[in-house]
PDB file of N, CA and C in Angstrom:
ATOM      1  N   UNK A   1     156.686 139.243 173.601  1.00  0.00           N
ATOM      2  CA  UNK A   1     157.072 140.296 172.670  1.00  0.00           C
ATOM      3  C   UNK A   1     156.328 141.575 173.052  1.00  0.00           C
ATOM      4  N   UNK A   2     157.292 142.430 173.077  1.00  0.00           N
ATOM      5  CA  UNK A   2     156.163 144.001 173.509  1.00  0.00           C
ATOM      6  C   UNK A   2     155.713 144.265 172.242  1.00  0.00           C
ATOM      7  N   UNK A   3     154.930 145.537 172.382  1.00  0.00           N
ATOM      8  CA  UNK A   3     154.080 146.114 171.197  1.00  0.00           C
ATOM      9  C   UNK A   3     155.121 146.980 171.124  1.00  0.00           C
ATOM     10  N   UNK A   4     156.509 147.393 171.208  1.00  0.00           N
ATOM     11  CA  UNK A   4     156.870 148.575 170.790  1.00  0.00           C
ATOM     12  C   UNK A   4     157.921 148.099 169.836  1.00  0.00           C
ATOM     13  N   UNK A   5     159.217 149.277 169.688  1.00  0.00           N
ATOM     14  CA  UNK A   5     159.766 149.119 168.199  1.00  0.00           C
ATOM     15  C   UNK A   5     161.556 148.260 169.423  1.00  0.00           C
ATOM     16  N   UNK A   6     161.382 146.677 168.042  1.00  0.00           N
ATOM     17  CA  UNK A   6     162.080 146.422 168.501  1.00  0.00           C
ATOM     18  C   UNK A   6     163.569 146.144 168.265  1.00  0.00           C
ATOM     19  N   UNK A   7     164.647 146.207 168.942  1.00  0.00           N
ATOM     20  CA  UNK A   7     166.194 146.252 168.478  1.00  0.00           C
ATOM     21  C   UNK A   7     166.594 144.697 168.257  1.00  0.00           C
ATOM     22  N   UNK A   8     167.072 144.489 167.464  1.00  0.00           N
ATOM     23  CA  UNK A   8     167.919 143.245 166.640  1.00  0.00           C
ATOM     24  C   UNK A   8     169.081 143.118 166.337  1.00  0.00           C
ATOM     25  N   UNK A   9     170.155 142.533 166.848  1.00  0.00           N
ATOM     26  CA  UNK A   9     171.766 142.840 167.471  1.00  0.00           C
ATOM     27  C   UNK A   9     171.842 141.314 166.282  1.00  0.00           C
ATOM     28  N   UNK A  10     172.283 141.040 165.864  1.00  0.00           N
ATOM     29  CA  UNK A  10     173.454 140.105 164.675  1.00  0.00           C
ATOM     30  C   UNK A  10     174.943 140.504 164.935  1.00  0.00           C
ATOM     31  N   UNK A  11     175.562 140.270 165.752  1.00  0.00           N
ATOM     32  CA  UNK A  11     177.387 139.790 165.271  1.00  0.00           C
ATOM     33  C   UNK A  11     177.635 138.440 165.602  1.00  0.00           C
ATOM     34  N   UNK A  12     178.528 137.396 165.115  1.00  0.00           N
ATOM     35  CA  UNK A  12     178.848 136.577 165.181  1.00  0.00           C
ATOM     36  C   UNK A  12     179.815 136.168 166.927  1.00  0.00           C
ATOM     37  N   UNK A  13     179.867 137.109 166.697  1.00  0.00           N
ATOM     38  CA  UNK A  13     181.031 137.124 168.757  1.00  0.00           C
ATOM     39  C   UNK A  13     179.929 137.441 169.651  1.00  0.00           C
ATOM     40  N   UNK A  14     179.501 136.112 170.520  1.00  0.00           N
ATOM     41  CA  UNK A  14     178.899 136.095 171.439  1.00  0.00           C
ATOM     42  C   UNK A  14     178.767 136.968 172.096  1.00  0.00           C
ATOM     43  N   UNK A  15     180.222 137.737 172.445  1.00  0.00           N
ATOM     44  CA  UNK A  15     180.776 138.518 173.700  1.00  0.00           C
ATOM     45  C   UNK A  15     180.372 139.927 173.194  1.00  0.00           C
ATOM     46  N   UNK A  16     180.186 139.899 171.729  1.00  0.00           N
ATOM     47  CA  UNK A  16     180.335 141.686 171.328  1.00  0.00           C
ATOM     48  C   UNK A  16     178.036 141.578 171.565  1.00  0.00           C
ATOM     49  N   UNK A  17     177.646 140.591 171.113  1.00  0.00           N
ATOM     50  CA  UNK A  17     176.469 140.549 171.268  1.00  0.00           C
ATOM     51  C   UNK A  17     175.481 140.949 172.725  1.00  0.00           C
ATOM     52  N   UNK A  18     176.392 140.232 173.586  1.00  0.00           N
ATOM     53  CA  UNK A  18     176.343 140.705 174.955  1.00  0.00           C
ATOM     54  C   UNK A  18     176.544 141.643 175.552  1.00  0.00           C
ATOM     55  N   UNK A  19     177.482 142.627 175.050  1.00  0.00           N
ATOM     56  CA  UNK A  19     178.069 143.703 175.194  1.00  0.00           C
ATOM     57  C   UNK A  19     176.851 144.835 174.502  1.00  0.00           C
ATOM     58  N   UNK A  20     176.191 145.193 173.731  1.00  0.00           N
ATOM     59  CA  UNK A  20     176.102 145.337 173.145  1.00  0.00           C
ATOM     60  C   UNK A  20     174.327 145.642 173.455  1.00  0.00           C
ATOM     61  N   UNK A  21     173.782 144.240 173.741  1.00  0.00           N
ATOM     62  CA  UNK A  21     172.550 144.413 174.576  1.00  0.00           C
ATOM     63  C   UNK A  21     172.304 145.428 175.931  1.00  0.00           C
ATOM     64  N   UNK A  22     173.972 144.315 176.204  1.00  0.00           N
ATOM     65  CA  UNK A  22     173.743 145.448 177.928  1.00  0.00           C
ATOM     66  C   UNK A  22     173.746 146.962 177.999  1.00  0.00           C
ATOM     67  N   UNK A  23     174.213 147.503 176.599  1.00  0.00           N
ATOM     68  CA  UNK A  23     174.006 148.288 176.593  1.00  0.00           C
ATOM     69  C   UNK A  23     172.963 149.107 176.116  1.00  0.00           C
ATOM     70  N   UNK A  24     172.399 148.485 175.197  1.00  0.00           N
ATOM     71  CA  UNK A  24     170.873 149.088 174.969  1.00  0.00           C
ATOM     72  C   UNK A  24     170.008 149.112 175.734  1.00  0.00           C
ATOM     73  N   UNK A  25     170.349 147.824 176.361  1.00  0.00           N
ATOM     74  CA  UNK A  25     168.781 147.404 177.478  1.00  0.00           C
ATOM     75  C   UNK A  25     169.194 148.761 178.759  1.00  0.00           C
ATOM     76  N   UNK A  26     170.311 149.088 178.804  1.00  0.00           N
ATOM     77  CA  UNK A  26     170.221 150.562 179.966  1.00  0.00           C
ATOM     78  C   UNK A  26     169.535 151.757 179.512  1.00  0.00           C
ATOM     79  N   UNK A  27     169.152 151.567 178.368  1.00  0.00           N
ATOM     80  CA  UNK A  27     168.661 152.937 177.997  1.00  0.00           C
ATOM     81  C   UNK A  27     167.386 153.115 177.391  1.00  0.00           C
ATOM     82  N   UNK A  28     167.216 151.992 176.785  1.00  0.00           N
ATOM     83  CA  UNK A  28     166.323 151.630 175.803  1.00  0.00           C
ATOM     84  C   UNK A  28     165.179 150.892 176.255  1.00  0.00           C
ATOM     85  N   UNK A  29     163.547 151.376 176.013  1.00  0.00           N
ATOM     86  CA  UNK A  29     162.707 150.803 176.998  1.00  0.00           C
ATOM     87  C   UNK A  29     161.418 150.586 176.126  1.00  0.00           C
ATOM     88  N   UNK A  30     161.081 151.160 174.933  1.00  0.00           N
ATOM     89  CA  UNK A  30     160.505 150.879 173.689  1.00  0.00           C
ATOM     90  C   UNK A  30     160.115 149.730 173.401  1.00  0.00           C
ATOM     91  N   UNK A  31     160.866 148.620 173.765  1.00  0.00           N
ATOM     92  CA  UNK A  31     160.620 147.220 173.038  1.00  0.00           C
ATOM     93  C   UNK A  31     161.702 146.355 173.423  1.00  0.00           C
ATOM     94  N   UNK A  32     161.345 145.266 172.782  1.00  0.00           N
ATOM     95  CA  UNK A  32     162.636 144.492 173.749  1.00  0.00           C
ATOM     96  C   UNK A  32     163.816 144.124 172.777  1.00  0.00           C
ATOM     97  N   UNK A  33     165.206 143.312 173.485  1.00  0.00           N
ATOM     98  CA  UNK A  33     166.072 143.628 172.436  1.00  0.00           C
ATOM     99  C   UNK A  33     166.872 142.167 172.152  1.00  0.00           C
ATOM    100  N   UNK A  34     166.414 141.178 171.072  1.00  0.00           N
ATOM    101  CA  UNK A  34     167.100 140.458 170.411  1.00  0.00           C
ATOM    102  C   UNK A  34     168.317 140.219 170.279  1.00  0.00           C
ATOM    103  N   UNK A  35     169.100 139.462 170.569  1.00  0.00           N
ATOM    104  CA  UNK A  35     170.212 138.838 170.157  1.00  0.00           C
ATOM    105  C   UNK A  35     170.334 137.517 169.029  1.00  0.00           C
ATOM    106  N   UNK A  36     171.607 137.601 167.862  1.00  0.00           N
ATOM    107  CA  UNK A  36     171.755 136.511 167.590  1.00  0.00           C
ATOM    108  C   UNK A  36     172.840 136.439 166.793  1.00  0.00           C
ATOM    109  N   UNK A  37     173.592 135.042 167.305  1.00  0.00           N
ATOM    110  CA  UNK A  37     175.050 135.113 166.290  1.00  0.00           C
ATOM    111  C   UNK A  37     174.773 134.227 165.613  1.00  0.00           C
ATOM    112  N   UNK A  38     173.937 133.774 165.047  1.00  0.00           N
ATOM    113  CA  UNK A  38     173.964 132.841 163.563  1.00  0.00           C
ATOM    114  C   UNK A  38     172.963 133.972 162.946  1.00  0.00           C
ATOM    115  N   UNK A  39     173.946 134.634 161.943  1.00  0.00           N
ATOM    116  CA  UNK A  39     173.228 135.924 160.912  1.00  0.00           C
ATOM    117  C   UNK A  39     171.803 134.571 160.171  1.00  0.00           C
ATOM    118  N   UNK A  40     171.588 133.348 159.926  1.00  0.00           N
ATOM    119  CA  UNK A  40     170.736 133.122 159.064  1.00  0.00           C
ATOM    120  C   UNK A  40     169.714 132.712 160.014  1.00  0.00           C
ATOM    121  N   UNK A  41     169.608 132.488 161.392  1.00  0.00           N
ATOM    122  CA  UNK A  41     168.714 132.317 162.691  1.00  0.00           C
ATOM    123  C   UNK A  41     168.060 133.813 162.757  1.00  0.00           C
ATOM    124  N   UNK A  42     168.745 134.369 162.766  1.00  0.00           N
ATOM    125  CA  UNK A  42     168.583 136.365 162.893  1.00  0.00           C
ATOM    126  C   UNK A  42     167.426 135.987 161.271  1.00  0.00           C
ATOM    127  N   UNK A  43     167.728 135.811 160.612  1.00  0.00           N
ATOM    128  CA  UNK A  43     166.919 135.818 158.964  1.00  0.00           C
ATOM    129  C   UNK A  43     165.626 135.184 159.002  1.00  0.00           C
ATOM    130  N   UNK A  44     166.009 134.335 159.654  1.00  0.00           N
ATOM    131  CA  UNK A  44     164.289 133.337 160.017  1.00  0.00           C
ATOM    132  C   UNK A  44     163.765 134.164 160.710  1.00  0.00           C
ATOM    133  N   UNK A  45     164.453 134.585 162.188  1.00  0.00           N
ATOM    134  CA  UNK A  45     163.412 135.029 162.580  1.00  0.00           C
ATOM    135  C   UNK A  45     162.909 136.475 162.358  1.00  0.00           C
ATOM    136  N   UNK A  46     163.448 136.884 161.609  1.00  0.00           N
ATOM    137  CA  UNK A  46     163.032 138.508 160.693  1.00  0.00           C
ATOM    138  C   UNK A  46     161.933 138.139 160.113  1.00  0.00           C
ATOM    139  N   UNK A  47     161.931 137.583 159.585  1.00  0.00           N
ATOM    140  CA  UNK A  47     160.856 136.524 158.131  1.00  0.00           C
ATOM    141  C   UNK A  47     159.707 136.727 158.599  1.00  0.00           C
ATOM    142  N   UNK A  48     160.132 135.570 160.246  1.00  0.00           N
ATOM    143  CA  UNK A  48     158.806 135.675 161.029  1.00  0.00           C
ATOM    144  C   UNK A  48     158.299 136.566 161.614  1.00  0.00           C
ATOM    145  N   UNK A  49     158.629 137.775 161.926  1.00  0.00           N
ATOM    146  CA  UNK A  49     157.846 138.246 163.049  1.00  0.00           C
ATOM    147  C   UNK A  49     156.640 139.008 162.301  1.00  0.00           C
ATOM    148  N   UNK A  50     155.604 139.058 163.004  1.00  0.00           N
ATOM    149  CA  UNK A  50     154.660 140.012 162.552  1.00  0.00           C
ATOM    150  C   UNK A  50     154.648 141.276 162.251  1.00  0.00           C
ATOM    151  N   UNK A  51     155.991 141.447 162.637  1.00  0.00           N
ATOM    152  CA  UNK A  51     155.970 143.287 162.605  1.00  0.00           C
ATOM    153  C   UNK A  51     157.018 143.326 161.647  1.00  0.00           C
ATOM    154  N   UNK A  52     156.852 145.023 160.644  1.00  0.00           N
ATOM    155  CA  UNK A  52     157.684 144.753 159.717  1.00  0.00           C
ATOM    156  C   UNK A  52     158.617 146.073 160.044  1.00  0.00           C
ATOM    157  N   UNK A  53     158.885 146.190 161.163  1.00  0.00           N
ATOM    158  CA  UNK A  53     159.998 147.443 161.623  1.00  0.00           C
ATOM    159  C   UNK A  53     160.908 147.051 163.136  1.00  0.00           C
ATOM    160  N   UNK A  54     161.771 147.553 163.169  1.00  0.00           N
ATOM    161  CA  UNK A  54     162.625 147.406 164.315  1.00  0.00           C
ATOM    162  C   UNK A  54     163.912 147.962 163.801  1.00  0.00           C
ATOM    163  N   UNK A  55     164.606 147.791 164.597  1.00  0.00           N
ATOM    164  CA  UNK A  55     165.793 148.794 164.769  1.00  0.00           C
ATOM    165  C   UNK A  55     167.004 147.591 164.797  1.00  0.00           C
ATOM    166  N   UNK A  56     167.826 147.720 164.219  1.00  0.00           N
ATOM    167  CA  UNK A  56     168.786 146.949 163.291  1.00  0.00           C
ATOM    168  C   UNK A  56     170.539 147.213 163.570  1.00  0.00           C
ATOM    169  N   UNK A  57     170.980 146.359 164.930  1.00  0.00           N
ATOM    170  CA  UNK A  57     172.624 146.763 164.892  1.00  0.00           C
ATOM    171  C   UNK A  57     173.551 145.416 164.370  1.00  0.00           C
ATOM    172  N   UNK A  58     174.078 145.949 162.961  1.00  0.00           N
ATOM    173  CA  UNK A  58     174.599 144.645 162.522  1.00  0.00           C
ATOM    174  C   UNK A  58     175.865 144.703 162.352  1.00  0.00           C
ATOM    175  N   UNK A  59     176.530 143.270 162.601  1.00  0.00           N
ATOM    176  CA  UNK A  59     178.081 143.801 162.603  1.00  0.00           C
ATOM    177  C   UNK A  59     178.047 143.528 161.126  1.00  0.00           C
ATOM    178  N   UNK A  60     179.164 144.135 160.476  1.00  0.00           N
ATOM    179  CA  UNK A  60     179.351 144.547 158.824  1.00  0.00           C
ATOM    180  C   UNK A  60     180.011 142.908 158.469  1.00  0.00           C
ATOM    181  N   UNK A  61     181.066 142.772 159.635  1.00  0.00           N
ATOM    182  CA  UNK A  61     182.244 141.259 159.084  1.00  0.00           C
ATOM    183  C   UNK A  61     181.746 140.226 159.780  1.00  0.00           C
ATOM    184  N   UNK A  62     180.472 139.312 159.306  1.00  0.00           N
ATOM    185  CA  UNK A  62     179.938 138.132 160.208  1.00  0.00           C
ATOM    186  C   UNK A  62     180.879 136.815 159.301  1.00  0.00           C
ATOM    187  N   UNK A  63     180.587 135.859 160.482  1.00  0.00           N
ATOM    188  CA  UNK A  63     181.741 134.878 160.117  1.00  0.00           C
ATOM    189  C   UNK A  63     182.231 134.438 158.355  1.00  0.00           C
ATOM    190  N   UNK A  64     180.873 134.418 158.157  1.00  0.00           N
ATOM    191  CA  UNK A  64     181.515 134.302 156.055  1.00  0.00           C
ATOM    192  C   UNK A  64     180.159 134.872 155.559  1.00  0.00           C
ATOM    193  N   UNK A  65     179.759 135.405 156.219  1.00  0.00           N
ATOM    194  CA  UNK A  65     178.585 136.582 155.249  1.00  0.00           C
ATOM    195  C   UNK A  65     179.112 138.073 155.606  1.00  0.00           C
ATOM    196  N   UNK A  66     178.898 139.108 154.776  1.00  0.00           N
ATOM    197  CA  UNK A  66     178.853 140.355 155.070  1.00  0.00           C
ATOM    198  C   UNK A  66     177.152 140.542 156.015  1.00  0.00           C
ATOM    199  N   UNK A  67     177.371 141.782 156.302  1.00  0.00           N
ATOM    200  CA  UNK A  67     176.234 141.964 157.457  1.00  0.00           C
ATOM    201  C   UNK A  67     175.638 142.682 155.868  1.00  0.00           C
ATOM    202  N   UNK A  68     175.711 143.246 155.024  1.00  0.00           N
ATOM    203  CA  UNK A  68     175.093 143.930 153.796  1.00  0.00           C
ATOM    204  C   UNK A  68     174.360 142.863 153.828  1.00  0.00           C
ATOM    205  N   UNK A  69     174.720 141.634 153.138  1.00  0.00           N
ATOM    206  CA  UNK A  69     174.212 140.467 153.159  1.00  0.00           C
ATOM    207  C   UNK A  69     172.793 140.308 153.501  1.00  0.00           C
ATOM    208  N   UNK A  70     173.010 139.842 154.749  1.00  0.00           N
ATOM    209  CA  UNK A  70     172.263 139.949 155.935  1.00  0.00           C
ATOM    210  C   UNK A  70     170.844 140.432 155.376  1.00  0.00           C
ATOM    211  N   UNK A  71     171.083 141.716 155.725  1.00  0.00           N
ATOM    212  CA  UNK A  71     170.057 143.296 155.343  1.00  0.00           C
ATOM    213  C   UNK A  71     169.516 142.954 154.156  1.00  0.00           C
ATOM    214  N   UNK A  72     170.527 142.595 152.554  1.00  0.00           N
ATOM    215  CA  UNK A  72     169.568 142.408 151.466  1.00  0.00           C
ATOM    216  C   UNK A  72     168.721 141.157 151.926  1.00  0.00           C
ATOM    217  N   UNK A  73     168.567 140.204 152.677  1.00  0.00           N
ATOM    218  CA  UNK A  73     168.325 139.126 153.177  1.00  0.00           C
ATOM    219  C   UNK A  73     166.437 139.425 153.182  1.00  0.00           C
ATOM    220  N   UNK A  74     166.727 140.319 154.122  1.00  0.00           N
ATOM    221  CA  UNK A  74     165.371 140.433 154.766  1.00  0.00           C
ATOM    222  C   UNK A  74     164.742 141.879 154.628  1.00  0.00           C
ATOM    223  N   UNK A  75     165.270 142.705 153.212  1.00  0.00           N
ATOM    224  CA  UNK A  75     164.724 144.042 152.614  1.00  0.00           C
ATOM    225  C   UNK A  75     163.393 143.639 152.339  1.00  0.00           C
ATOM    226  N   UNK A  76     163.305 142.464 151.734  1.00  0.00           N
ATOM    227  CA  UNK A  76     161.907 142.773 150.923  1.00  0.00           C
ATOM    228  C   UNK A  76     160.754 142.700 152.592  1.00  0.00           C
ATOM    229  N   UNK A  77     160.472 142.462 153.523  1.00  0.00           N
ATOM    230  CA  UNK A  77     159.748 142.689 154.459  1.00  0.00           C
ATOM    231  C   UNK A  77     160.230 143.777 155.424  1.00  0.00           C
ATOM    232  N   UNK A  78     161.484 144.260 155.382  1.00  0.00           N
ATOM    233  CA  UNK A  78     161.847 145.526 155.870  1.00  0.00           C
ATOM    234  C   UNK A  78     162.258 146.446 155.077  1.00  0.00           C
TER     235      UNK A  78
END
């Protein structure tokens, strides 16, 4: 894990997740960048990390949660 601020990708489509990295990771050099398509795997590991900031691309329509969802999920530590 770097010490810098890190990005956290949640959509349920593998392919948009992938897409999606590759494109951050070209630009983006801050910290490193998370993937995950089970929105409640993404929730654990929010929970866990030691740090209580990072940068957040969520898809809105995950398979039967809203991505709002999601976000109220893990407000109270972000």
């Amino acid at each position: 894990m770097s010490n810098g601020l890190d990005v956290i990708v949640v959509d349920d489509d593998p392919a948009s997740c992938e897409s999606i990295a590759d494109i951050v990771n070209q630009f983006y050099s801050w910290g490193d960048v998370f993937v995950f398509t089970d929105d409640e795997e993404a929730a654990l590991y929010c929970m866990n990390r030691k740090s209580s900031i990072a940068i957040f691309i969520v898809d809105v329509f995950l398979a039967d949660k809203s991505g709002f969802l999601f976000l109220d999920t893990i407000s109270e530590k972000y």
